[in-house]
N, C-alpha and C. Protein backbone atom coordinates (compact mmCIF):
# COMPACT_ATOMS: atom_id res chain seq x y z
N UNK A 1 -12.56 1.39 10.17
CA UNK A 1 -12.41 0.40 11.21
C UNK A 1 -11.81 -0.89 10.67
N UNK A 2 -12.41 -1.16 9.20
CA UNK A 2 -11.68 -2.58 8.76
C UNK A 2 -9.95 -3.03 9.04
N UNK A 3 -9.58 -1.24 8.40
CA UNK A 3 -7.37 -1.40 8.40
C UNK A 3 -7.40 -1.48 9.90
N UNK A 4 -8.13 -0.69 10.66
CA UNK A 4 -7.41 -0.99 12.00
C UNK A 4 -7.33 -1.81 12.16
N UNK A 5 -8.73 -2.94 12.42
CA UNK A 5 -8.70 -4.17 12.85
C UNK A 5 -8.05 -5.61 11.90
N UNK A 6 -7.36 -5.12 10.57
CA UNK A 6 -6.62 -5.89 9.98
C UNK A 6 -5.39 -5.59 10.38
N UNK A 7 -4.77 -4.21 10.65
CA UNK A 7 -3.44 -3.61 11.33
C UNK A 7 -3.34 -4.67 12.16
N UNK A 8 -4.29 -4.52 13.73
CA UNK A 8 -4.11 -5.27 14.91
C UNK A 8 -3.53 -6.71 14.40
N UNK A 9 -4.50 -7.26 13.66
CA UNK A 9 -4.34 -8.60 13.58
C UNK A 9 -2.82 -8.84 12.58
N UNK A 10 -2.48 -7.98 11.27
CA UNK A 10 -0.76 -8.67 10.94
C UNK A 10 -0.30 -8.11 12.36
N UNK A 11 0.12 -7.18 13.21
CA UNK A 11 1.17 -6.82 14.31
C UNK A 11 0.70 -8.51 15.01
N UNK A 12 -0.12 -8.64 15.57
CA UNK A 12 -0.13 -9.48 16.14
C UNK A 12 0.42 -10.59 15.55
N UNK A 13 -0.12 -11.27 14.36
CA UNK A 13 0.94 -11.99 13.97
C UNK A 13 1.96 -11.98 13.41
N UNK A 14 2.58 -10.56 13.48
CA UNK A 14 4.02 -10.39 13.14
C UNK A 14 4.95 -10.96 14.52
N UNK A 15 3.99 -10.38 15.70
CA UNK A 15 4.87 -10.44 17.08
C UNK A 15 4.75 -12.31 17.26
N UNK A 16 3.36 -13.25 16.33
CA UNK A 16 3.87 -14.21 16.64
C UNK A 16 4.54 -14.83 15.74
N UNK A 17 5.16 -14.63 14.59
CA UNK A 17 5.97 -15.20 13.55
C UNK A 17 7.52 -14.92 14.30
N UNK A 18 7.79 -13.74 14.93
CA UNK A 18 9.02 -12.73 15.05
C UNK A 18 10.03 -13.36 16.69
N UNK A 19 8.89 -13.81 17.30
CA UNK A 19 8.78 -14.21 18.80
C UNK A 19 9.16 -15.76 18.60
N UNK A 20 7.40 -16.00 18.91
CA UNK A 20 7.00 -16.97 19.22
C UNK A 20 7.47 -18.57 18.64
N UNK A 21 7.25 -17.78 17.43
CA UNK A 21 7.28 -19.18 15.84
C UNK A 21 9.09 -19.37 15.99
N UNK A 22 9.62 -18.20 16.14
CA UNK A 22 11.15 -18.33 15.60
C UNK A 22 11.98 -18.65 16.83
N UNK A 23 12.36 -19.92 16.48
CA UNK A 23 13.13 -20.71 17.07
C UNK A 23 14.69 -19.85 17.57
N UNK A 24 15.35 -19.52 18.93
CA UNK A 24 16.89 -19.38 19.10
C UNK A 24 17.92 -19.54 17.49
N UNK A 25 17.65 -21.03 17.70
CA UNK A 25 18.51 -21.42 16.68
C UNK A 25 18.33 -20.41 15.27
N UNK A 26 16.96 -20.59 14.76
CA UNK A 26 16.68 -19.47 13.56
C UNK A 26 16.99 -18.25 13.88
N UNK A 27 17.03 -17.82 14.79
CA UNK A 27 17.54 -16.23 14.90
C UNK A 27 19.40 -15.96 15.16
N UNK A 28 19.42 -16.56 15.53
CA UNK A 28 21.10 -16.58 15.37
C UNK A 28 21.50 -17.09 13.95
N UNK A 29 21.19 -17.95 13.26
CA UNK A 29 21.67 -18.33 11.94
C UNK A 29 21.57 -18.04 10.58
N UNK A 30 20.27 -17.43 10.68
CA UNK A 30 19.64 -16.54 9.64
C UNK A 30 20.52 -15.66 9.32
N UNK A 31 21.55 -15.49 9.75
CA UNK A 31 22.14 -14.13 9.59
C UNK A 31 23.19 -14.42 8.99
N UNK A 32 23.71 -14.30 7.70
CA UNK A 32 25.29 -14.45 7.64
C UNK A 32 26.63 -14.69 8.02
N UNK A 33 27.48 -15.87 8.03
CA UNK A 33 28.51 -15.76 8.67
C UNK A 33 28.15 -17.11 10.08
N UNK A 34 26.84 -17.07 10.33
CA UNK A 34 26.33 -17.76 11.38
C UNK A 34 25.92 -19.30 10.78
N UNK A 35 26.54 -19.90 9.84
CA UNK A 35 26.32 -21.27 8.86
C UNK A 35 27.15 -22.42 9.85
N UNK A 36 25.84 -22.95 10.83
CA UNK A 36 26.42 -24.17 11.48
C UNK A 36 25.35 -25.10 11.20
N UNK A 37 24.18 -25.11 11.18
CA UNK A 37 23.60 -26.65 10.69
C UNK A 37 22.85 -26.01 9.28
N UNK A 38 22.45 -25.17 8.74
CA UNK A 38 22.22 -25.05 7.41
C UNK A 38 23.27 -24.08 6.98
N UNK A 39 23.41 -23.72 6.11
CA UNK A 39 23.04 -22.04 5.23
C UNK A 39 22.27 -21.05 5.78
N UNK A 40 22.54 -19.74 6.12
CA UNK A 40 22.15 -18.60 6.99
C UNK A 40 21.09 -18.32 5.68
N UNK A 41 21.37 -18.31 4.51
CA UNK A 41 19.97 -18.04 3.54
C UNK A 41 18.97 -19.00 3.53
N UNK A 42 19.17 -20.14 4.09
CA UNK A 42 17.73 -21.20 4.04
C UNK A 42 17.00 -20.75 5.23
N UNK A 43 17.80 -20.41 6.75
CA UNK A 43 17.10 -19.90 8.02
C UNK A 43 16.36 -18.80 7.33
N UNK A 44 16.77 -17.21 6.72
CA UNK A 44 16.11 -16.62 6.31
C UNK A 44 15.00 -16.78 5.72
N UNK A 45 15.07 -16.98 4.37
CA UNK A 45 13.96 -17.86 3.98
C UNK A 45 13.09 -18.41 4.25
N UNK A 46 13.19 -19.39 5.13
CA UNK A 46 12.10 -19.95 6.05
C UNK A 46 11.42 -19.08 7.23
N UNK A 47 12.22 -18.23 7.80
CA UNK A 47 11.13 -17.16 8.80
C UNK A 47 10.75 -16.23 7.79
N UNK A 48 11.31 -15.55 6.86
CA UNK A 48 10.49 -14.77 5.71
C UNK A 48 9.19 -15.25 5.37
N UNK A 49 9.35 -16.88 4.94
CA UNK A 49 7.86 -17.50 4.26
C UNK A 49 6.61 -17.49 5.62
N UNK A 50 7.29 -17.83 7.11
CA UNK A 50 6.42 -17.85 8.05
C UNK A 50 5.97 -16.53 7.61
N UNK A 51 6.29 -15.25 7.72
CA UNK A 51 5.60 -14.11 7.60
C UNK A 51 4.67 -13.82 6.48
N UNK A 52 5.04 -14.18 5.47
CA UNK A 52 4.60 -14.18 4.49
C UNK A 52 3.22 -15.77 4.52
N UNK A 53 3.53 -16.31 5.05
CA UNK A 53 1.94 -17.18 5.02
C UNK A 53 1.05 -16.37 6.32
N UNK A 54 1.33 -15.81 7.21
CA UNK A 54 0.43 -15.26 8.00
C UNK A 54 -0.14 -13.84 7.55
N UNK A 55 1.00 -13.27 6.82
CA UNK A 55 0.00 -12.02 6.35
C UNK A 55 -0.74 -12.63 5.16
N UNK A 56 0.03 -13.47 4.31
CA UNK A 56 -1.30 -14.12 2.97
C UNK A 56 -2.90 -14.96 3.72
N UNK A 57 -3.39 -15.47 4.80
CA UNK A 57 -4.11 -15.61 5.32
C UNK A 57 -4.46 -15.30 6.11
N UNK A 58 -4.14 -13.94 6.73
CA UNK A 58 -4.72 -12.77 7.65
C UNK A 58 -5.63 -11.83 6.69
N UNK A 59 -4.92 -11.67 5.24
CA UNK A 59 -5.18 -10.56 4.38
C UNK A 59 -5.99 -11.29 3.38
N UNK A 60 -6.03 -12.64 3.24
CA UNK A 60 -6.74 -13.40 2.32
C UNK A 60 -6.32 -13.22 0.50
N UNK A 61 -4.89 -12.65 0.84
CA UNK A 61 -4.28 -12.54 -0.85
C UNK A 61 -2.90 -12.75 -0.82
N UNK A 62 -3.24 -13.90 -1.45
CA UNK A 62 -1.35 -14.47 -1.45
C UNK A 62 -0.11 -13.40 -1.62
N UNK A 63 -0.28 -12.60 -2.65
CA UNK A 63 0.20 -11.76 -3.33
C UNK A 63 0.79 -10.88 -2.34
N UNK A 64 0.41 -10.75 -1.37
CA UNK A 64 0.37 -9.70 -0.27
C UNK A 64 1.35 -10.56 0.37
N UNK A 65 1.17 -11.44 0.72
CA UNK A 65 2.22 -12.69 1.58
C UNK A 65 3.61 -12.65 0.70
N UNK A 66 3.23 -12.54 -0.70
CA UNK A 66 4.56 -13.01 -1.26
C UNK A 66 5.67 -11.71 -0.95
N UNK A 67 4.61 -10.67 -1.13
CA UNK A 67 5.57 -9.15 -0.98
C UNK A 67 6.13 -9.07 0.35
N UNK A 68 5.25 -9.78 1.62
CA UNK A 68 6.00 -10.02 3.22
C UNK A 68 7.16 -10.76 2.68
N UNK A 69 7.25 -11.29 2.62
CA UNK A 69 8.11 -12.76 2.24
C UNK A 69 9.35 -11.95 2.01
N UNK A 70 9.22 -11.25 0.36
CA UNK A 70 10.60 -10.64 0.28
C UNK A 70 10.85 -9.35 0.85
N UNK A 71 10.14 -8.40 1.52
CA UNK A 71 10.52 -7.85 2.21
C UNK A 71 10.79 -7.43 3.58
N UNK A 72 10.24 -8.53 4.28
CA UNK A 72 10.68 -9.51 5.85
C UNK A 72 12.18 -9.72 5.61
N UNK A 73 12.45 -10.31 4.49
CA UNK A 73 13.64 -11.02 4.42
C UNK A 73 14.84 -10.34 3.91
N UNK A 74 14.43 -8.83 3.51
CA UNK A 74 15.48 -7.92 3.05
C UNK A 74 15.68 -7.31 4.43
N UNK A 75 14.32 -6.87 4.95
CA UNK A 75 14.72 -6.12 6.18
C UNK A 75 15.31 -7.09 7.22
N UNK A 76 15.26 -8.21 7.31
CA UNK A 76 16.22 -8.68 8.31
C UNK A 76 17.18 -9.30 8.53
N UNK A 77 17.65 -8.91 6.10
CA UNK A 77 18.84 -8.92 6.13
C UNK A 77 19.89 -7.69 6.36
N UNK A 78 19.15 -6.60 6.52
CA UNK A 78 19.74 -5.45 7.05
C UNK A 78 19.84 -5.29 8.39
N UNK A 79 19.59 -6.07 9.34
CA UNK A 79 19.69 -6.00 10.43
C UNK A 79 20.64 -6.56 10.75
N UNK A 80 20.65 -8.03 9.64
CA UNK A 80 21.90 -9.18 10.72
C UNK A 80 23.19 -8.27 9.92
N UNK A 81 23.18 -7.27 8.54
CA UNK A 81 24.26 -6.69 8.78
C UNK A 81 24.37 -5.58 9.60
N UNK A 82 23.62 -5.61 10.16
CA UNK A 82 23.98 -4.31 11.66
C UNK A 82 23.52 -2.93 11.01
N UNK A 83 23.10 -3.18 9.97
CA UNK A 83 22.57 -1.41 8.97
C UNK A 83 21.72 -0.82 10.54
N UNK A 84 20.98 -1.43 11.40
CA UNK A 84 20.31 -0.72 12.35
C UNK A 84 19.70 -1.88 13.49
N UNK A 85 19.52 -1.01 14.45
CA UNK A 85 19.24 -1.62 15.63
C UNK A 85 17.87 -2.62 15.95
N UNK A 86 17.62 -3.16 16.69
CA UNK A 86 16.50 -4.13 16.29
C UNK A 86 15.33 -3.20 16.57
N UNK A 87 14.99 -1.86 16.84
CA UNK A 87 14.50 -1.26 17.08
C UNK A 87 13.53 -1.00 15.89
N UNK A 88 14.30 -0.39 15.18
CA UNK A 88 14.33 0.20 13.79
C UNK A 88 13.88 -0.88 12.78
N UNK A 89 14.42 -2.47 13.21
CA UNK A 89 13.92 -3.23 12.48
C UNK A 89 12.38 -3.56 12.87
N UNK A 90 12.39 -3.81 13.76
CA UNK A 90 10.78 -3.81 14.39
C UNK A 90 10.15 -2.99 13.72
N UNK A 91 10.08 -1.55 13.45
CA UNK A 91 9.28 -0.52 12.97
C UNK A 91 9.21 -0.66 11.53
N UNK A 92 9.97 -1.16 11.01
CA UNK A 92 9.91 -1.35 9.57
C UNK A 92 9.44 -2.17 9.14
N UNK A 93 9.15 -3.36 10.37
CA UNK A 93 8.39 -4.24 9.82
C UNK A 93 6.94 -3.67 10.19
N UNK A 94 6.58 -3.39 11.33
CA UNK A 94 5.15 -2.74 11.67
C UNK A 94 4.62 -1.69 10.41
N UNK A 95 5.38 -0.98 10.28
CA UNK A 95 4.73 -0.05 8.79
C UNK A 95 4.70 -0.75 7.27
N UNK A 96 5.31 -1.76 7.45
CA UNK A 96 5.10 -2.55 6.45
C UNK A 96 3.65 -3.48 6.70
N UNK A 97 3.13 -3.38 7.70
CA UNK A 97 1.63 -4.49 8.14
C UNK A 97 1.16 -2.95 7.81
N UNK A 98 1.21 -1.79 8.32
CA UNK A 98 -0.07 -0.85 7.54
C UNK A 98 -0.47 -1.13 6.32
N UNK A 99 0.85 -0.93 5.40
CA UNK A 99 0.87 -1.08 4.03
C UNK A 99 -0.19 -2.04 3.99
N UNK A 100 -0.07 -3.11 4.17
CA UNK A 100 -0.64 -4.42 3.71
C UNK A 100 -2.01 -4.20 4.26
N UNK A 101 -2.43 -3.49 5.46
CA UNK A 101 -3.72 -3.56 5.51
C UNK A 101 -4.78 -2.59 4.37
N UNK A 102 -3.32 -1.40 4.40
CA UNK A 102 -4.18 -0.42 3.34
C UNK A 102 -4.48 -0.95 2.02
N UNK A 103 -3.71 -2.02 1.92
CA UNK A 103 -4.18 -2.25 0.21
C UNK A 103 -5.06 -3.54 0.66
N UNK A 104 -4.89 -4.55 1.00
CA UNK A 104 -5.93 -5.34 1.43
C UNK A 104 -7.70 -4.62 1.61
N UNK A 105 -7.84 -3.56 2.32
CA UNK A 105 -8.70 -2.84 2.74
C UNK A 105 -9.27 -2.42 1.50
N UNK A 106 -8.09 -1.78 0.66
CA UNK A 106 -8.84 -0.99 -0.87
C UNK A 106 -8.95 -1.76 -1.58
N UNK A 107 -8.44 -3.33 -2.05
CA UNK A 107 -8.49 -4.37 -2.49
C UNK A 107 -10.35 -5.26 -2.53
N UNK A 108 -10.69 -4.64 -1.51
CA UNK A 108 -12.22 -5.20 -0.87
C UNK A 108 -13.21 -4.13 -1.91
N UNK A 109 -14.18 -5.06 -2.94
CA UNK A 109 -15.10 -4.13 -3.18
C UNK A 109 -16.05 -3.87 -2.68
N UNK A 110 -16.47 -2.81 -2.72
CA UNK A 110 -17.50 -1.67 -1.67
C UNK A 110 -18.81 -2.31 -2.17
């Protein structure tokens, strides 16, 4: 019951880092090629770290945040190059919050 109810809670705050938190502007610019008031790698970066501080204090281990961080930010640098549909990006990020609950979960001593 613990991963589930740690699952629920990163999706949930994946949908509010992904949604809610991320500004128009950050989602159009983040992406390469799209460099009108920063650098498309500082937009990245900065919604990567949002993800990465909500799973490090959802999961209560930084370490876990840092691994969101860079791999939030690979997967949605494969998106803004069109490698796949936002579909696909969505799901890759959701199985990436299992991950994190499963080791968070085994991380907990019994």
């Amino acid at each position: 019951m613990a991963f589930f109810n740690l699952y629920l809670l990163l999706a949930m705050g994946h949908f509010l880092g992904d949604f809610a938190l991320q500004s128009d502007r950050m989602a159009q610019e983040k992406c390469a090629g799209a460099d009108l008031t920063l650098p498309w790698w500082i937009w990245l970066t900065a919604h990567a770290a949002i993800h990465g501080l909500i799973v490090a204090v959802l999961t209560g281990i930084p370490l876990l945040g840092l691994g969101e961080w860079v791999l939030h930010g690979l997967i949605d640098y494969g998106k803004c190059r069109h490698r796949y549909p936002i579909v696909t990006d969505q799901l890759l990020h959701l199985s990436l919050k299992a991950v994190w609950a499963a080791l968070a979960v085994m991380a907990v001593p019994s």
